[in-house]
N, C-alpha and C. Protein backbone atom coordinates (compact mmCIF):
# COMPACT_ATOMS: atom_id res chain seq x y z
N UNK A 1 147.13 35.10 160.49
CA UNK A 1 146.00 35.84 160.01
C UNK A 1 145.31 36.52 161.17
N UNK A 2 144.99 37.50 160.93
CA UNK A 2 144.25 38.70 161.76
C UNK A 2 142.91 38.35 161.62
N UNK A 3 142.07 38.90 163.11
CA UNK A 3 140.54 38.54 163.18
C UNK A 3 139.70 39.45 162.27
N UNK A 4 138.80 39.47 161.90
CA UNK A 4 138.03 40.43 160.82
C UNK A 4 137.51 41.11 161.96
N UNK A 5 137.26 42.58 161.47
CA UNK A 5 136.68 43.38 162.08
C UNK A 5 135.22 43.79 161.88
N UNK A 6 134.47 43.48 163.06
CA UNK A 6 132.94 43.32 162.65
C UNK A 6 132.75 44.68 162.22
N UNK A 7 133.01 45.61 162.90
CA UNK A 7 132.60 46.77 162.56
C UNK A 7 133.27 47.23 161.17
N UNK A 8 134.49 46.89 160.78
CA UNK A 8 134.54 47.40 159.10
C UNK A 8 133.96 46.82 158.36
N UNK A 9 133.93 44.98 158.27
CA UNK A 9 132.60 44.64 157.49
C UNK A 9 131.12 45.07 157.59
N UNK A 10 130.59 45.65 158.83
CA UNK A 10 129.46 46.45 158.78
C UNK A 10 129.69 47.61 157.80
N UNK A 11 130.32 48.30 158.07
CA UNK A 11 130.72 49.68 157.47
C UNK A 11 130.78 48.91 155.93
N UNK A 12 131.42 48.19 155.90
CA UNK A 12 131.46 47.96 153.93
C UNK A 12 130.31 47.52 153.21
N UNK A 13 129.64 46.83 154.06
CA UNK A 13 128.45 46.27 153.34
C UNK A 13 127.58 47.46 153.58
N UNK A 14 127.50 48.67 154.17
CA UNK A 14 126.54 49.56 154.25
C UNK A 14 126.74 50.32 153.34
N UNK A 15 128.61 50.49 153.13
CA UNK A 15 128.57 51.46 151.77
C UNK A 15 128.38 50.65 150.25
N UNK A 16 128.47 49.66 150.21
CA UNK A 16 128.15 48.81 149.08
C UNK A 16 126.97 48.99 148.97
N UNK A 17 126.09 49.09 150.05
CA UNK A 17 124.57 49.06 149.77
C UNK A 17 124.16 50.09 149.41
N UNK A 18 124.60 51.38 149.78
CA UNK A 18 124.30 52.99 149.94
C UNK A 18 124.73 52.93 148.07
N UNK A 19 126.12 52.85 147.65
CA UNK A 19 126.56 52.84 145.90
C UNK A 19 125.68 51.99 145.21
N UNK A 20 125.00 50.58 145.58
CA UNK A 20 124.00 50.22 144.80
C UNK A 20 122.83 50.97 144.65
N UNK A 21 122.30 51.30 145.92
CA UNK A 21 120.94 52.47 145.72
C UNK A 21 121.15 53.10 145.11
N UNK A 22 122.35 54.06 145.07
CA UNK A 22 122.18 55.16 143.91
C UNK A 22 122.92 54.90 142.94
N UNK A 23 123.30 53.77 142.64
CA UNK A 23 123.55 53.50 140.87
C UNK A 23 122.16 53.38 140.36
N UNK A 24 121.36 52.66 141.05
CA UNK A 24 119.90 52.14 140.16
C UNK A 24 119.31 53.01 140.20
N UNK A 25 119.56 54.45 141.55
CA UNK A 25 118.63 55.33 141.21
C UNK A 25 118.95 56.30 140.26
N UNK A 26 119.89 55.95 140.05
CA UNK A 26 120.46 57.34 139.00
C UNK A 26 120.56 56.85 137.35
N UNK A 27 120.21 54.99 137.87
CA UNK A 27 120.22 54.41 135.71
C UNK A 27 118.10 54.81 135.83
N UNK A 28 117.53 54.73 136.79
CA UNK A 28 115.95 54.83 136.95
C UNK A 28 115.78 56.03 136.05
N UNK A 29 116.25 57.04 137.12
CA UNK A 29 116.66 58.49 136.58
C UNK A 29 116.22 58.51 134.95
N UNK A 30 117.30 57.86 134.41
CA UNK A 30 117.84 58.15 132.93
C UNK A 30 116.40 57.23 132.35
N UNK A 31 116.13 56.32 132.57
CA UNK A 31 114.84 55.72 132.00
C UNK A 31 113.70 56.37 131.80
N UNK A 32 113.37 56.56 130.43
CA UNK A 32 112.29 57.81 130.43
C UNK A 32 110.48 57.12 131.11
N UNK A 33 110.02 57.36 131.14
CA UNK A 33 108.52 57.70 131.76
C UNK A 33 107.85 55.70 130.86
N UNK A 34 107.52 55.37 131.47
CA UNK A 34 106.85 54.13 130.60
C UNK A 34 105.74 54.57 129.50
N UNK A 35 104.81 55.82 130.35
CA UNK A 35 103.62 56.42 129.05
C UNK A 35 104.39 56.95 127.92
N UNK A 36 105.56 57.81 127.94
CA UNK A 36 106.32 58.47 126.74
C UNK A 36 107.26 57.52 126.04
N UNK A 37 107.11 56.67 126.66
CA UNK A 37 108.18 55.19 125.50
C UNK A 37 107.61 54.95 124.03
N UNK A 38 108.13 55.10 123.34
CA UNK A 38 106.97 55.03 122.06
C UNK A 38 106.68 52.93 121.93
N UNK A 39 105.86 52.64 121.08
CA UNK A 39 105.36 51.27 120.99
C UNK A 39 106.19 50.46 120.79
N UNK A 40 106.49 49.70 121.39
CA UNK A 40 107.30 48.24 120.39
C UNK A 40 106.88 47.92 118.91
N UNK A 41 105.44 47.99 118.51
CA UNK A 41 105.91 47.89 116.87
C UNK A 41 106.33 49.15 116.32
N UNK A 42 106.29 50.25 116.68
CA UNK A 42 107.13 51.39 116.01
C UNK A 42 108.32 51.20 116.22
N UNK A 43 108.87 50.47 116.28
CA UNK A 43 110.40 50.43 116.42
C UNK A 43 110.84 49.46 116.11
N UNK A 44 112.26 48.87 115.07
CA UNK A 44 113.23 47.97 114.85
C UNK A 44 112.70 46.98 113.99
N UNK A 45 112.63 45.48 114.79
CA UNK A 45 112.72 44.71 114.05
C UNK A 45 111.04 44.35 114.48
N UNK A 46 110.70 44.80 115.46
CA UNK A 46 108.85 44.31 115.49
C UNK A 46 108.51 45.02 114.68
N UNK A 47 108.51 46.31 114.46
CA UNK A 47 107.98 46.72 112.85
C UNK A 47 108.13 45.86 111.40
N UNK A 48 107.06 45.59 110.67
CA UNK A 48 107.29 44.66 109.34
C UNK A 48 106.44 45.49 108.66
N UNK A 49 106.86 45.66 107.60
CA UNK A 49 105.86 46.24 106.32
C UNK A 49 105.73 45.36 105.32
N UNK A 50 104.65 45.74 104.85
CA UNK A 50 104.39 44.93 103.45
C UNK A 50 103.26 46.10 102.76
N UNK A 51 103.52 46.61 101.44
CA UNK A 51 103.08 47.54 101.27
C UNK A 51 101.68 47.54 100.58
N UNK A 52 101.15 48.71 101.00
CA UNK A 52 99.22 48.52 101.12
C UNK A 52 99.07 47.65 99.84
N UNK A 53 97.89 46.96 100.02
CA UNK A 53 97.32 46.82 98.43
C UNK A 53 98.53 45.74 97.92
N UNK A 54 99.44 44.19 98.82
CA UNK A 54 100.18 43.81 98.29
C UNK A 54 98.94 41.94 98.45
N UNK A 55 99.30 41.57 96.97
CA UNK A 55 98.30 40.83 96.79
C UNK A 55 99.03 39.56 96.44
N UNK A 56 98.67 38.24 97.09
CA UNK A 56 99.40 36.91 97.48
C UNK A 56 98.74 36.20 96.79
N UNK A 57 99.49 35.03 96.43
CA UNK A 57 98.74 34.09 95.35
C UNK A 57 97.48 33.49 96.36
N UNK A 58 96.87 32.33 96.21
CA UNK A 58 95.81 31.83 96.87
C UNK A 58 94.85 32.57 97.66
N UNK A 59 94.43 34.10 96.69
CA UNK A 59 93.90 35.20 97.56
C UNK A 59 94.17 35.62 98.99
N UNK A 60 95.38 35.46 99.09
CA UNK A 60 96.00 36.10 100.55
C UNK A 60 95.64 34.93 101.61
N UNK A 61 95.35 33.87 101.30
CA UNK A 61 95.02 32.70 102.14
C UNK A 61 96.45 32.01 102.53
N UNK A 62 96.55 31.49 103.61
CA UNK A 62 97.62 30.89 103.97
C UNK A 62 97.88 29.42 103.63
N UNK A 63 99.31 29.32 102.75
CA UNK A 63 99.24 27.92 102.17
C UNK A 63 99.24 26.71 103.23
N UNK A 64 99.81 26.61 104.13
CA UNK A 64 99.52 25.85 105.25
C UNK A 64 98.47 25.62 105.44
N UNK A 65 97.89 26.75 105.91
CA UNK A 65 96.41 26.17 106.36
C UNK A 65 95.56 25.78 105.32
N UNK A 66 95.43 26.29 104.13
CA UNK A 66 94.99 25.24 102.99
C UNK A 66 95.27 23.80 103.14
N UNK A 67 96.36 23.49 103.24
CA UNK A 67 96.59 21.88 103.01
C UNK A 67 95.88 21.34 104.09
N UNK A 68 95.70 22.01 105.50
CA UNK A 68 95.63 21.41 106.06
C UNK A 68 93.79 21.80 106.31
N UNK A 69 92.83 22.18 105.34
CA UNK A 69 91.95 22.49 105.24
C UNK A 69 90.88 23.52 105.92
N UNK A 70 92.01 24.50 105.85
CA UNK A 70 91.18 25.99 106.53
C UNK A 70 91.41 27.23 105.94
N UNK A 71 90.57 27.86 105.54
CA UNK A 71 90.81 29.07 104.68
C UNK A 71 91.38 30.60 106.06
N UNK A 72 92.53 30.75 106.03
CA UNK A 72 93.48 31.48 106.76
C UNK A 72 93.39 32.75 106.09
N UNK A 73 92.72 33.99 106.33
CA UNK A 73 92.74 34.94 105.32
C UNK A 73 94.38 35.67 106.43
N UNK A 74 95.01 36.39 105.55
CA UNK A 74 96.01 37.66 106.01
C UNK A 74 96.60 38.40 105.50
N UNK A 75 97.39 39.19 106.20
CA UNK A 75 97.18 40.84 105.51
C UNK A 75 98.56 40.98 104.70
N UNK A 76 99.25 39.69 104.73
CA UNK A 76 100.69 39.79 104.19
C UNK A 76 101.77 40.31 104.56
N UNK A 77 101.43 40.77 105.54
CA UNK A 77 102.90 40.71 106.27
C UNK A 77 104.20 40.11 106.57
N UNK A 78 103.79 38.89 106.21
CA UNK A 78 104.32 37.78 106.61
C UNK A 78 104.64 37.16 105.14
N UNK A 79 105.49 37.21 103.96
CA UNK A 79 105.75 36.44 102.98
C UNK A 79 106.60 36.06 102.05
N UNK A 80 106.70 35.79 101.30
CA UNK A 80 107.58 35.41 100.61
C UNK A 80 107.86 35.07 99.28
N UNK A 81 108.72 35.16 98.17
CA UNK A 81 108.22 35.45 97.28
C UNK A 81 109.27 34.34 96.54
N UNK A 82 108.91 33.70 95.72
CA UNK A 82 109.48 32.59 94.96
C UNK A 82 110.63 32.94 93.74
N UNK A 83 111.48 32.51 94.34
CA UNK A 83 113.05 33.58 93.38
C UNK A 83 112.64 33.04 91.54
N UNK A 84 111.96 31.98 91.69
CA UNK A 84 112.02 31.38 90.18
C UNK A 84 110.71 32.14 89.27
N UNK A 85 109.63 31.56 89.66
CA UNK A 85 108.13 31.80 89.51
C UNK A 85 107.74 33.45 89.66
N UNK A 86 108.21 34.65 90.68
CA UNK A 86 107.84 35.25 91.57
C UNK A 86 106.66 35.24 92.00
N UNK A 87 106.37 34.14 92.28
CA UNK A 87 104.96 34.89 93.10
C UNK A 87 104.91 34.41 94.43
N UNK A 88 104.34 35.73 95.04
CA UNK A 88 104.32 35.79 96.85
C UNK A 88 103.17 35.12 97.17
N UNK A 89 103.83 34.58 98.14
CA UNK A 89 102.85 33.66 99.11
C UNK A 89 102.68 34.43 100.66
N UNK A 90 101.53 34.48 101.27
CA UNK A 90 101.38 35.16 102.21
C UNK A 90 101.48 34.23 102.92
N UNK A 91 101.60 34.62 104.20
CA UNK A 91 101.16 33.36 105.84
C UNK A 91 100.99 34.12 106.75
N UNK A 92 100.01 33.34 107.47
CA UNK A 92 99.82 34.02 109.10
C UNK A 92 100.66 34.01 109.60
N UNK A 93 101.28 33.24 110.21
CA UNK A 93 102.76 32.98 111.10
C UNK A 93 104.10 32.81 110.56
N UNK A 94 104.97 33.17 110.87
CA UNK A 94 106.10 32.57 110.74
C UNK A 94 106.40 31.40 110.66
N UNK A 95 105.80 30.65 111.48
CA UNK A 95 105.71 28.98 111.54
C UNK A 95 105.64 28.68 110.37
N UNK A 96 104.61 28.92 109.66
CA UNK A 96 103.57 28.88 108.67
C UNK A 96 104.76 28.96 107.57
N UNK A 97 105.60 29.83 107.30
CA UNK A 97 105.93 30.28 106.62
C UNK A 97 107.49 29.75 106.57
N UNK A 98 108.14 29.23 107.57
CA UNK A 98 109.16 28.27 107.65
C UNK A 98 108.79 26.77 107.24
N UNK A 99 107.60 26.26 107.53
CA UNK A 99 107.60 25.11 107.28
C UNK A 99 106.94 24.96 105.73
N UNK A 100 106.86 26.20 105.08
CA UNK A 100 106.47 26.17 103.22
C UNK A 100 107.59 26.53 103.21
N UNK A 101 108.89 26.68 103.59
CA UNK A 101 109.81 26.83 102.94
C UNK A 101 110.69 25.69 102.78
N UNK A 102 110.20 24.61 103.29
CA UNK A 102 111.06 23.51 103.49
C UNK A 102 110.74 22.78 101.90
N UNK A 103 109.52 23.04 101.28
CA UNK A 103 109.11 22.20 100.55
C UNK A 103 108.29 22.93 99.38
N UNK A 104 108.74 24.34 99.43
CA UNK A 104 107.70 25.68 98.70
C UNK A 104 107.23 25.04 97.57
N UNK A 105 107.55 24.59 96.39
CA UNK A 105 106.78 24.08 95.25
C UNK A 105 105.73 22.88 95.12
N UNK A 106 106.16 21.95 96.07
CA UNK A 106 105.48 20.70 96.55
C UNK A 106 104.02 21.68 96.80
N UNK A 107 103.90 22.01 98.35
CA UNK A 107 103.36 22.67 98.93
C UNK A 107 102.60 24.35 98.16
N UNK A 108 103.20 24.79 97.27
CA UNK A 108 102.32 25.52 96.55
C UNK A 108 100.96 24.87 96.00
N UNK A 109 101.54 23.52 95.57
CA UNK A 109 100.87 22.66 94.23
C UNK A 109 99.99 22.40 95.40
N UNK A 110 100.31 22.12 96.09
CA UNK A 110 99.06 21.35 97.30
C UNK A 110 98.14 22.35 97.79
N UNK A 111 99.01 23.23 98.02
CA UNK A 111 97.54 24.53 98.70
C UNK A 111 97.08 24.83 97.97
N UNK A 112 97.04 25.20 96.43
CA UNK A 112 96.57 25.72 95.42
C UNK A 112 95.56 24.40 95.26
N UNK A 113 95.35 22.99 95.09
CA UNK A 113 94.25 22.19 95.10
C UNK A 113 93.53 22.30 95.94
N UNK A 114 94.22 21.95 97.17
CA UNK A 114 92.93 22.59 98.51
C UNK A 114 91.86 23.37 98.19
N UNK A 115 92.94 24.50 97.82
CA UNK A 115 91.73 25.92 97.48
C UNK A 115 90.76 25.43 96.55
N UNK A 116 91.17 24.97 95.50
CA UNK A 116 90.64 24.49 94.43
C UNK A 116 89.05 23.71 94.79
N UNK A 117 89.41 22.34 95.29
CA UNK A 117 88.56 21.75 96.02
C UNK A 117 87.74 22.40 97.12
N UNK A 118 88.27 22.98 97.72
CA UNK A 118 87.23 23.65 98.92
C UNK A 118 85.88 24.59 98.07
N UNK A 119 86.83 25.39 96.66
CA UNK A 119 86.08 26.39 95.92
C UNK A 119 84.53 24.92 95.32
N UNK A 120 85.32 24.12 95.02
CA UNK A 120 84.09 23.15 94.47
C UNK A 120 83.05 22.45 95.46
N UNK A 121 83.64 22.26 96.44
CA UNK A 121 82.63 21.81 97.86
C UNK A 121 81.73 23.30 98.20
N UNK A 122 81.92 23.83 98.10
CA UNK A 122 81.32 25.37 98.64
C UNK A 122 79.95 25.51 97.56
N UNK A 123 78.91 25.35 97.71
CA UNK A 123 78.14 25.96 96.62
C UNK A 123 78.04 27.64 96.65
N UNK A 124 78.09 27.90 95.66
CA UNK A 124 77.34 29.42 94.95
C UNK A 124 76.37 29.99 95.46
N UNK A 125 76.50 31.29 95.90
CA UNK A 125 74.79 31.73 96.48
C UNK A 125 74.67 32.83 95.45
């Protein structure tokens, strides 16, 4: 085996370095402006609709947080709709909305008393 040559490994690692600079400067290049990027929710899958004026059983209150005794108002984005019964249930979170799915009818029956009860603890003005 032959000795390495300092000076061609200089030379290679300089042109390796010189082709990395201008690969990144030339993918930079192609990357448009960060101000002209349009929003992350205008686009794909962070965009969610739920269409105006869409109205959830337990007045748009979140069944979770019912049971667990807090009136959760939201805008419905987030819901789901019961293949048997149809009726949509809203939730704040996803969380929210995975863990009523584990048990959706149980858990209807339960948030719907909550509400119930909270409506009777509340006096009238």
């Amino acid at each position: 085996m032959g000795k390495a040559n300092p000076t061609s490994f200089g030379l290679g690692m300089t042109l390796t370095g010189i082709f990395l600079v201008l690969s990144a400067t030339s993918m930079l290049a192609a990357e448009p402006d960060m101000r002209n990027r349009p929003h992350a929710n205008d686009l794909g899958i962070w965009k969610s609709y739920s269409p105006k004026g869409l109205r959830g059983e337990l007045h748009n209150y979140d069944p979770v947080g019912l049971m667990a005794g807090a009136l959760i108002h939201t805008d419905c984005s987030i819901n789901w709709t019961d293949p048997d019964t149809h009726k949509t249930f809203c939730f704040n979170s996803a969380t929210s909305q995975v863990y009523f799915a584990n048990w959706p009818k149980t858990y209807a029956r339960k948030a719907a008393e909550a509400l119930q009860r909270m409506k009777e603890e509340t006096p009238s003005q």
